[in-house]
N, C-alpha and C. Protein backbone atom coordinates (compact mmCIF):
# COMPACT_ATOMS: atom_id res chain seq x y z
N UNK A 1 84.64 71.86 132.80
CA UNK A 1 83.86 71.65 134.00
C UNK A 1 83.06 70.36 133.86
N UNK A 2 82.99 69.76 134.83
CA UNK A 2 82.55 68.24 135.29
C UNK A 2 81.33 68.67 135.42
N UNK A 3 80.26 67.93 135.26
CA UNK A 3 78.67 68.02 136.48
C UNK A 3 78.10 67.25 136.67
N UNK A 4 78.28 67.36 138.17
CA UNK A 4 78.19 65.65 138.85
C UNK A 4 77.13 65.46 139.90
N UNK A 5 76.49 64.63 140.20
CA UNK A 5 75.59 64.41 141.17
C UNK A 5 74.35 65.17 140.63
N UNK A 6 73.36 66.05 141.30
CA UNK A 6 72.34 66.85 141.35
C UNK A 6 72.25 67.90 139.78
N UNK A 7 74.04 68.08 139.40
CA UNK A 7 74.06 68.90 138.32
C UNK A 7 74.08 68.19 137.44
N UNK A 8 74.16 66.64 137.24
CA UNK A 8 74.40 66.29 136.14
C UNK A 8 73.32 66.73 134.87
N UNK A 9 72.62 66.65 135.55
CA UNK A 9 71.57 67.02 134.49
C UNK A 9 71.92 68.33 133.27
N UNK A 10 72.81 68.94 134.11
CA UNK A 10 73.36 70.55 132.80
C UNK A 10 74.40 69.74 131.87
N UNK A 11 74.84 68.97 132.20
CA UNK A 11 75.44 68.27 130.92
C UNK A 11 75.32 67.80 129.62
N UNK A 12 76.04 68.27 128.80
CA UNK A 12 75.45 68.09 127.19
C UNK A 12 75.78 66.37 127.16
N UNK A 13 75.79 65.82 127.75
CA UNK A 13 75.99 64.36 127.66
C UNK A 13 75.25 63.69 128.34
N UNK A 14 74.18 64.55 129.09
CA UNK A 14 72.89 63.64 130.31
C UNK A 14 71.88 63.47 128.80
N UNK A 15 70.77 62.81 129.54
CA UNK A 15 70.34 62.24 128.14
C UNK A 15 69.03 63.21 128.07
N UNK A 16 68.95 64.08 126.83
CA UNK A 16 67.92 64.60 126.75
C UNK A 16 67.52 64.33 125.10
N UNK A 17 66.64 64.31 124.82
CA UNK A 17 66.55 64.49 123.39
C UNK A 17 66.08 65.23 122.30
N UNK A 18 67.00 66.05 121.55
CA UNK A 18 67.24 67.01 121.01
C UNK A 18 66.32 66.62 119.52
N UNK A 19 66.35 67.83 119.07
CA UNK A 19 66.05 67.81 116.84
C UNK A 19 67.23 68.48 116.51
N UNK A 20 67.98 67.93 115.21
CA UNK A 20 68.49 68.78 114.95
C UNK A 20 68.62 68.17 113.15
N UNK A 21 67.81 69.26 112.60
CA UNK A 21 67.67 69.32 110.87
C UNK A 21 66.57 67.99 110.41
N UNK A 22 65.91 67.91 111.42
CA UNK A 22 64.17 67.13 111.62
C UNK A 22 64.45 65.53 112.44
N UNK A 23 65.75 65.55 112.65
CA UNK A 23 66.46 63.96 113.24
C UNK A 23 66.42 64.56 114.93
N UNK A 24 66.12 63.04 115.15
CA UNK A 24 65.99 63.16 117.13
C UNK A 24 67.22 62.32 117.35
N UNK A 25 68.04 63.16 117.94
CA UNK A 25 69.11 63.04 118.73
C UNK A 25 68.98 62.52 120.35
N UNK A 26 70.39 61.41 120.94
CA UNK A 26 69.76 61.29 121.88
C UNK A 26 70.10 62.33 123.32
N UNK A 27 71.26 63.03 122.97
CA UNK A 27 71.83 64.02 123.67
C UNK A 27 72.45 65.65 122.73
N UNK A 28 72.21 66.31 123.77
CA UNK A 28 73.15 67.20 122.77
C UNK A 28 74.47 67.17 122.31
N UNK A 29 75.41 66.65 122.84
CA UNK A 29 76.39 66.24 122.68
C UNK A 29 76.22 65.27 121.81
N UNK A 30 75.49 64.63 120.72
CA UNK A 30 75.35 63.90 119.74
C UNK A 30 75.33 64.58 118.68
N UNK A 31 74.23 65.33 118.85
CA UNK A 31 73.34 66.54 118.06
C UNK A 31 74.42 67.75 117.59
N UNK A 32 74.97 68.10 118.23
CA UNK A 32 76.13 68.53 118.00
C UNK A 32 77.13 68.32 117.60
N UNK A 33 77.61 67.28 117.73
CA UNK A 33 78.73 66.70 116.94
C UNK A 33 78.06 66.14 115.48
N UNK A 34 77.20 65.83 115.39
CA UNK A 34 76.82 65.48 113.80
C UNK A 34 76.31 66.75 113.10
N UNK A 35 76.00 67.95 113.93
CA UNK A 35 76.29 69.43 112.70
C UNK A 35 77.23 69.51 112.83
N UNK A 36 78.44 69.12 113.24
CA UNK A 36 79.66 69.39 112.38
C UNK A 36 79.99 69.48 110.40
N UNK A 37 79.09 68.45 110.40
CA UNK A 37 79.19 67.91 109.08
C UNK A 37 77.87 68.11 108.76
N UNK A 38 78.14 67.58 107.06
CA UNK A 38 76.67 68.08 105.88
C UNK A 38 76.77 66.25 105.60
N UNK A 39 77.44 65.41 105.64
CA UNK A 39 77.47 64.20 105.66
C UNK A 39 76.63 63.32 105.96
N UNK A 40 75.37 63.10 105.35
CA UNK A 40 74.67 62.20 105.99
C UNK A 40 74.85 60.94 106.54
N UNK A 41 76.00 59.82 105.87
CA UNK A 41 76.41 59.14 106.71
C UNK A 41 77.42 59.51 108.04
N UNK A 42 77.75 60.19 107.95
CA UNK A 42 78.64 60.32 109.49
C UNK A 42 77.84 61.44 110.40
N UNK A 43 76.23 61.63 109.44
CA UNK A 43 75.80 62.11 111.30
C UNK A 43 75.37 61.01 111.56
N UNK A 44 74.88 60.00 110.64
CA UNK A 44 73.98 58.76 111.28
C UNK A 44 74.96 58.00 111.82
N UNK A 45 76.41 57.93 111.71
CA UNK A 45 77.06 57.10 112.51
C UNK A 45 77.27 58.37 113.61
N UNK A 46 77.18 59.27 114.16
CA UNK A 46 77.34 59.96 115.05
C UNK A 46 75.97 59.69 116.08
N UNK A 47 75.01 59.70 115.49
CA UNK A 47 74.00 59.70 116.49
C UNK A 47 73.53 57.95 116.81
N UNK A 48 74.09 57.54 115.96
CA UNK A 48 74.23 56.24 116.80
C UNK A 48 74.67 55.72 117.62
N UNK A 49 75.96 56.69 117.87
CA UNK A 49 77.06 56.34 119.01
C UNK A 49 76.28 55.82 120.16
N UNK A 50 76.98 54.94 120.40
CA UNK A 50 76.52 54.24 122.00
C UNK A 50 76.32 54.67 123.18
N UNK A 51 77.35 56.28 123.14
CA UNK A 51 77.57 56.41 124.41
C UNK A 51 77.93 58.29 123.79
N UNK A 52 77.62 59.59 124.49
CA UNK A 52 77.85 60.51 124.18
C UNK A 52 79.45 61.13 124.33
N UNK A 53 80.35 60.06 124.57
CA UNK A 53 81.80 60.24 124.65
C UNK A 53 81.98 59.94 123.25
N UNK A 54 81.19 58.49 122.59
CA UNK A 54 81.64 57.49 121.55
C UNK A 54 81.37 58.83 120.39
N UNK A 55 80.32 59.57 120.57
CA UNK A 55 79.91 60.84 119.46
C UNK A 55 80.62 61.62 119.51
N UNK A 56 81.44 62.28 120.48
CA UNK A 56 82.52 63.00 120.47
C UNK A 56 83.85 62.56 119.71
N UNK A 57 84.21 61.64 119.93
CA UNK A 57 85.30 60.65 119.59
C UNK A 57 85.14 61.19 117.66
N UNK A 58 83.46 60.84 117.53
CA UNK A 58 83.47 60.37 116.01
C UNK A 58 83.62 61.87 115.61
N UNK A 59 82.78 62.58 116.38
CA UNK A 59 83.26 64.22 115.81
C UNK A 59 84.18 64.69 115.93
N UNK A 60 84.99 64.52 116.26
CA UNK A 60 86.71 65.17 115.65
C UNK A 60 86.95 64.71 114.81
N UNK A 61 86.85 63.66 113.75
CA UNK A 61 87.06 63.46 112.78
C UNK A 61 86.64 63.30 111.54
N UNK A 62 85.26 64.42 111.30
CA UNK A 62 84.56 64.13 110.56
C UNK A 62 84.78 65.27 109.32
N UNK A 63 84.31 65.73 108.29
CA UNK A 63 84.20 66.40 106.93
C UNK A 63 83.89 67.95 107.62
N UNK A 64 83.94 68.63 108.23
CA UNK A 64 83.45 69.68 108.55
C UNK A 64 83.36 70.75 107.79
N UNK A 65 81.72 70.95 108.21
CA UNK A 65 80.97 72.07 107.30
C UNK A 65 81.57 73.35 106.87
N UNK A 66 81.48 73.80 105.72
CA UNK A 66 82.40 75.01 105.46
C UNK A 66 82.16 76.44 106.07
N UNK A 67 81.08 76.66 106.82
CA UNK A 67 80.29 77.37 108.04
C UNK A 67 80.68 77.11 109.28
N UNK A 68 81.14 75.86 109.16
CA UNK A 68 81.12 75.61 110.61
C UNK A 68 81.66 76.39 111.81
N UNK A 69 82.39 76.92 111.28
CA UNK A 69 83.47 77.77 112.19
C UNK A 69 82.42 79.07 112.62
N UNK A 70 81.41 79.11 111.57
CA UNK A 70 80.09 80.60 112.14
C UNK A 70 79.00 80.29 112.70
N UNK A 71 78.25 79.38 112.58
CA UNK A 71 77.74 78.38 112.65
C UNK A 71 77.36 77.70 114.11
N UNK A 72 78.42 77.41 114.72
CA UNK A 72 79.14 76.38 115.67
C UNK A 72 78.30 76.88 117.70
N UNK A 73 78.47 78.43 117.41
CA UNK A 73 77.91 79.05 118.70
C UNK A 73 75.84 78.48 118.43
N UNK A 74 76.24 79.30 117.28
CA UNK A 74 74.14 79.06 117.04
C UNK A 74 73.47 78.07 116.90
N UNK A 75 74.54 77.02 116.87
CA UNK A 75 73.79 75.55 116.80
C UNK A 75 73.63 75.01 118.12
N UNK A 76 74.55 75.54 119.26
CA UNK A 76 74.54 74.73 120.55
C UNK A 76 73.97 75.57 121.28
N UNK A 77 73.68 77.13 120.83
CA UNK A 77 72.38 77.67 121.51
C UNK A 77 71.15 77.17 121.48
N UNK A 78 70.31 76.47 120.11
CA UNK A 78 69.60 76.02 119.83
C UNK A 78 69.57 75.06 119.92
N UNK A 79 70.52 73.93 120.29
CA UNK A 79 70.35 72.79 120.96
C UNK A 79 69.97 72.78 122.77
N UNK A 80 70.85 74.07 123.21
CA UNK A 80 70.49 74.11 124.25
C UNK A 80 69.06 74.56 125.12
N UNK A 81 68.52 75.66 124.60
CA UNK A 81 67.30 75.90 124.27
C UNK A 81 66.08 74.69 123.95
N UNK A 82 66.20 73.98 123.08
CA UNK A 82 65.88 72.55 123.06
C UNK A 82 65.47 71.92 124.41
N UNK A 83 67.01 71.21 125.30
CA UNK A 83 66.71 70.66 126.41
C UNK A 83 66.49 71.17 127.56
N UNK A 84 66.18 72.93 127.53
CA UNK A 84 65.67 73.12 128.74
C UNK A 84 64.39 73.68 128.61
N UNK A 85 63.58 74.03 127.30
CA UNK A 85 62.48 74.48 127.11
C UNK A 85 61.33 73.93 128.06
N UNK A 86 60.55 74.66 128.67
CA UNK A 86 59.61 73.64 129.46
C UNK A 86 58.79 73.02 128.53
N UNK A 87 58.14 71.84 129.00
CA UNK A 87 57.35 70.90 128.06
C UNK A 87 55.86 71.70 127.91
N UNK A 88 55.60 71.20 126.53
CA UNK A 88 54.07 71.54 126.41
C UNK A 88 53.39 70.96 126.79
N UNK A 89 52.16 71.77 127.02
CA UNK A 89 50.78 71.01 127.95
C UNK A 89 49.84 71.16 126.81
């Protein structure tokens, strides 16, 4: 599913900015693709990506965590949770 116009905003690729393992991510779709891996260089080339397609790209091909496969639901709950939490006052 696409989300376009008014919805873009539910997209793990609109720009929100996430934590994930004390690092600020600039989307979830970043943030996510660099817990794939325990790799510290290929999350930092993941969350550098230019563009939240370019982080996808790099996460299919990265070292993946030996969890990952259990892992994988509870991390993008908690990313998601993240960008819709209301802000503190």
């Amino acid at each position: 599913m696409e989300f376009r116009d008014e919805l873009r905003f539910l997209s793990n690729f609109s720009p929100a900015i996430v934590m994930f393992d004390g690092v600020e991510y600039p989307t979830v779709e970043h943030a996510y693709q660099a817990a794939k891996t325990n790799d510290p260089a290929e999350r930092k080339r993941i969350r550098l990506a230019k563009t939240p397609g370019d982080a996808k790209r790099l996460g299919r091909n990265v070292h993946l965590s030996a969890t990952w496969g259990i892992r994988k639901m509870l991390v993008m709950r908690e990313l998601l949770v993240q960008k819709f939490a209301a802000p503190e006052m």
